[in-house]
Protein backbone atom coordinates (compact mmCIF):
# COMPACT_ATOMS: atom_id res chain seq x y z
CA UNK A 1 -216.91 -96.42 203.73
CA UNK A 2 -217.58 -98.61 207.14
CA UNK A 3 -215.22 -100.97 206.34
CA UNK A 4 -212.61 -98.34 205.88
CA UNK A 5 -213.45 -96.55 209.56
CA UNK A 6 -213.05 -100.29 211.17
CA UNK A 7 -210.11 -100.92 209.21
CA UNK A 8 -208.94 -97.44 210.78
CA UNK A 9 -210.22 -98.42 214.38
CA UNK A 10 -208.39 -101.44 214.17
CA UNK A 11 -204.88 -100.04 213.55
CA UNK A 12 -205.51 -97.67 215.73
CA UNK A 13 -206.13 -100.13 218.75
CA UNK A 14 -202.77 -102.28 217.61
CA UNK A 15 -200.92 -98.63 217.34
CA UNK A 16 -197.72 -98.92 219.76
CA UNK A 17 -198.14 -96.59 222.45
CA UNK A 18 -195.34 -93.05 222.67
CA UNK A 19 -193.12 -93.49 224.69
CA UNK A 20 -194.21 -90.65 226.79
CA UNK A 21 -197.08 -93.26 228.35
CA UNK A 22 -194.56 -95.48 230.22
CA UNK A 23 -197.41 -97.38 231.71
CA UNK A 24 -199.32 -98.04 228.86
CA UNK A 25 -196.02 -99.03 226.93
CA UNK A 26 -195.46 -101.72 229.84
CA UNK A 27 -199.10 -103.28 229.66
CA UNK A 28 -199.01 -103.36 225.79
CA UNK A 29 -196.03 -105.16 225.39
CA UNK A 30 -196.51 -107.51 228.39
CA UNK A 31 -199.89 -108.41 226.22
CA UNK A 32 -198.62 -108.78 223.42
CA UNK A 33 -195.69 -111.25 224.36
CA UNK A 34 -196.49 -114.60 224.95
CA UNK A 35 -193.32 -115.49 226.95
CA UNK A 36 -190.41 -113.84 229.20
CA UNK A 37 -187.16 -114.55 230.98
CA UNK A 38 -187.83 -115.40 234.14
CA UNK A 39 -184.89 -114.66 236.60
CA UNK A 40 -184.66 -116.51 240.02
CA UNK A 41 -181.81 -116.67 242.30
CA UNK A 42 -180.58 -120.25 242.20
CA UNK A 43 -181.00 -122.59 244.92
CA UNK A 44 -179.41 -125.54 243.02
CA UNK A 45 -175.95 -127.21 243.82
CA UNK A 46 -172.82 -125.27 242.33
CA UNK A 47 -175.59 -122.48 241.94
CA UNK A 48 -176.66 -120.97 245.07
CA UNK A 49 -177.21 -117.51 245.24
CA UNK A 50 -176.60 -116.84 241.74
CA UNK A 51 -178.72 -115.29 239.08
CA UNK A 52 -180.32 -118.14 237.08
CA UNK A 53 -182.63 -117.18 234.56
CA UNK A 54 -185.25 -119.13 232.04
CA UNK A 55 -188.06 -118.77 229.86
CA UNK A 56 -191.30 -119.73 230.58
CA UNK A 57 -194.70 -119.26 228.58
CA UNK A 58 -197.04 -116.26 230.08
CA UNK A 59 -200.38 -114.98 229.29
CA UNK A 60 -202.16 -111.71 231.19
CA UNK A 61 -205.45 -112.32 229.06
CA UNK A 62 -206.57 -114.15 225.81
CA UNK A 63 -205.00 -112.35 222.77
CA UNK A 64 -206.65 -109.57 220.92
CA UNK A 65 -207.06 -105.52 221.21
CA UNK A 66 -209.00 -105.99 224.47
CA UNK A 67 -205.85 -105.76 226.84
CA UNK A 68 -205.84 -108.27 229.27
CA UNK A 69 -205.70 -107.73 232.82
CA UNK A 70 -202.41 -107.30 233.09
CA UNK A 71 -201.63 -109.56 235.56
CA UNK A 72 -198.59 -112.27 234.47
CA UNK A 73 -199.83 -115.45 234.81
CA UNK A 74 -197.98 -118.86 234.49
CA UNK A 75 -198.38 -122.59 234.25
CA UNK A 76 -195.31 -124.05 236.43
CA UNK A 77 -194.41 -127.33 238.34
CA UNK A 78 -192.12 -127.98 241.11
CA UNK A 79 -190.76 -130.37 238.80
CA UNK A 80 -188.98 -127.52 236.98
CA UNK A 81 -185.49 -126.44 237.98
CA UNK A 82 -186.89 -122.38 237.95
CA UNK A 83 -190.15 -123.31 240.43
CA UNK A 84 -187.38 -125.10 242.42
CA UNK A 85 -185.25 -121.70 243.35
CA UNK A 86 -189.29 -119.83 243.74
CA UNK A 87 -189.66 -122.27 246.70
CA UNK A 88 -187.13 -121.23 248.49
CA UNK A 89 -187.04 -117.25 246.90
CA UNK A 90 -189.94 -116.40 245.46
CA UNK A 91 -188.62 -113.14 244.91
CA UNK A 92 -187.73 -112.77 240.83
CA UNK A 93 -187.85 -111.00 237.70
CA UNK A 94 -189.49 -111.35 234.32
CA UNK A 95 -188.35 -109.63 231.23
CA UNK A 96 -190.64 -109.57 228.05
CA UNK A 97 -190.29 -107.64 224.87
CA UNK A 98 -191.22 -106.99 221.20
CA UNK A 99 -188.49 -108.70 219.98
CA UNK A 100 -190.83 -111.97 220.26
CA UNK A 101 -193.35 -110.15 218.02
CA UNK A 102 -193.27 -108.73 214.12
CA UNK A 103 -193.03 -105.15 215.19
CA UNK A 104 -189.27 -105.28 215.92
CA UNK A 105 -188.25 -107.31 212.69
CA UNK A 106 -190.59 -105.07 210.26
CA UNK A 107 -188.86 -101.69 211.64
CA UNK A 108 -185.36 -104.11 211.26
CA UNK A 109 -184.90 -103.02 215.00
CA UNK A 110 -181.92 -104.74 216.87
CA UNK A 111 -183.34 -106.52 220.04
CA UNK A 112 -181.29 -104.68 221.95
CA UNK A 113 -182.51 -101.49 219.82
CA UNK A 114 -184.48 -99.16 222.60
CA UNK A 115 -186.97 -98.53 220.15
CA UNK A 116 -187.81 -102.59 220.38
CA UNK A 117 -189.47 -101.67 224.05
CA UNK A 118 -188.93 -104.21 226.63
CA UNK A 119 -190.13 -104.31 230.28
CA UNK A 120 -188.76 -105.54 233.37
CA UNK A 121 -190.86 -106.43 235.83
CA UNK A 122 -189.63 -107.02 239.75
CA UNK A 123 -191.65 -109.01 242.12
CA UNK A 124 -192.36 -112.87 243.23
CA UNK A 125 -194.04 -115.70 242.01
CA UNK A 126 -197.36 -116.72 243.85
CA UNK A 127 -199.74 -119.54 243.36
CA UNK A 128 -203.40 -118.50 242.33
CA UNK A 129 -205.93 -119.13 244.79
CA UNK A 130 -208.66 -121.08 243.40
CA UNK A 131 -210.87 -117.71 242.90
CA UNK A 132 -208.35 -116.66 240.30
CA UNK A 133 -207.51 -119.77 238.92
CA UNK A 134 -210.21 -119.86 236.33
CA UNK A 135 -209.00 -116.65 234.96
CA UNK A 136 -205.21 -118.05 235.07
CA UNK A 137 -206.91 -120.97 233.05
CA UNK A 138 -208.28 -118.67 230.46
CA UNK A 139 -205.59 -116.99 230.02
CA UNK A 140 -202.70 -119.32 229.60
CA UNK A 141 -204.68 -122.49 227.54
CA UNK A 142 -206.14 -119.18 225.30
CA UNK A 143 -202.51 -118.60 223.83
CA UNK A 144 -200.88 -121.86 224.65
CA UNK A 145 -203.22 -124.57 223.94
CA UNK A 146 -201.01 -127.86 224.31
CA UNK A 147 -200.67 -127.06 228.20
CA UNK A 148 -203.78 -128.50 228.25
CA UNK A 149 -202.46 -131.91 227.42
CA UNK A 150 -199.00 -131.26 229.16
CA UNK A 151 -198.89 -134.78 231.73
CA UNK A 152 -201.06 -134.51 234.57
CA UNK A 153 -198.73 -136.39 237.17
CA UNK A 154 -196.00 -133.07 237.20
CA UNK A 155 -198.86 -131.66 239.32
CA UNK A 156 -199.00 -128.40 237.20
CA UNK A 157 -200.29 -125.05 239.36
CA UNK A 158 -201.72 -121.94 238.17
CA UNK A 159 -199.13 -118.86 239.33
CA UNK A 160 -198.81 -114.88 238.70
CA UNK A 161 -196.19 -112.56 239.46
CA UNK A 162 -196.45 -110.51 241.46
CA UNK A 163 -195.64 -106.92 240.54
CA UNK A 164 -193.37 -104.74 243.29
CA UNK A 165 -191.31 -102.84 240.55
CA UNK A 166 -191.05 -101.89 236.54
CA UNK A 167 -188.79 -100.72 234.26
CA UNK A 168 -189.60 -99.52 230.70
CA UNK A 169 -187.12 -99.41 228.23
CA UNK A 170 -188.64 -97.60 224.87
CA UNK A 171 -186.78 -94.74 223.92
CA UNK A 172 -183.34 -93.88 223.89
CA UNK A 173 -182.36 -91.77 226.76
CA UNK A 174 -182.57 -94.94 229.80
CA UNK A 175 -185.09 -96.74 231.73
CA UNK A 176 -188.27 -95.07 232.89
CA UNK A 177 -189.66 -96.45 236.42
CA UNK A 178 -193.28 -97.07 236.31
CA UNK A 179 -195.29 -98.03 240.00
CA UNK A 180 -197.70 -100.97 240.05
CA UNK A 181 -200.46 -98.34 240.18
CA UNK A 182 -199.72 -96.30 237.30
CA UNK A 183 -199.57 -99.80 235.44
CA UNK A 184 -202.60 -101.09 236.54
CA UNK A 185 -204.65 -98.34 236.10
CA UNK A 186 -204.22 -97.75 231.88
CA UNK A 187 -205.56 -99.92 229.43
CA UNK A 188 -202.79 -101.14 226.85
């Protein structure tokens, strides 16, 4: 009978959240994707000023029910065209959803689906100061192991975005804005 009430606990915890709870919805899928399309505006030759936009592996916490902090962190050198354009914007946006996960595919949702929730987060890319690096550390080399061993002379840094704006796109019926605080302050 235990095993049955843990095995209840359990789903309950990796339950989506309704759509009514915007801000949960945002922190649960941003935990449970492991990467996102990074937009920058372009600072390269033939480029400038346009929207240029790339994926790039992410991690707000180790994986697991326990949420994370929320926070987007990244593992980025200025070797990279994307980090290139952040030096002279840092001003971007990052787009994750459940299409990366099994949710979407088991409920045959369309990407594009609203039901197959993805967020859009505003904001700009900032390096970690050493206080938070450890965390950052955590974090990434938790879900993405082989950055560990990713060559040392690219001069890889420990980043975050930094959250201005979100959008939350769950349910038919258009985008719901969430604020920073509402985000922050939910557990996924």
């Amino acid at each position: 009978m235990a095993w049955l009430l843990l095995l209840f606990l359990v789903a309950a915890v990796a339950a989506i959240p309704p759509p009514e709870e915007a801000a949960r919805m945002a922190r649960y899928v941003l935990h449970s994707c492991d990467w996102g399309a990074l937009a920058t505006l372009s600072a390269q030759e033939g480029l400038r000023g346009r929207p240029f936009a790339n994926i790039f592996s992410l991690s707000d916490g180790p994986p697991g029910p326990c949420g994370g902090s929320g926070v987007p962190y990244l593992y980025l050198t200025d070797m990279e065209i994307s980090v290139q354009d952040l030096e002279v914007n840092s001003n971007a946006s990052l787009t994750v959803s459940l299409a990366q996960t099994p949710y979407c595919r088991k409920h045959k949702y369309d990407p594009q689906n609203p039901l197959c929730a993805h967020i859009i987060f505003v904001g700009s890319i900032v390096k970690v100061n050493d206080s938070e690096a450890d965390l950052a550390k955590k974090a990434l080399f938790s879900r993405h192991p082989e950055m560990e061993s990713w060559p040392k002379d690219h001069n890889w840094f420990f980043a975050k975005f930094n959250i201005t704006n979100i959008w939350v796109l769950d349910y038919f019926g258009g985008l719901k804005i969430v604020t920073p605080e509402e985000y922050y302050s939910v557990k996924p």
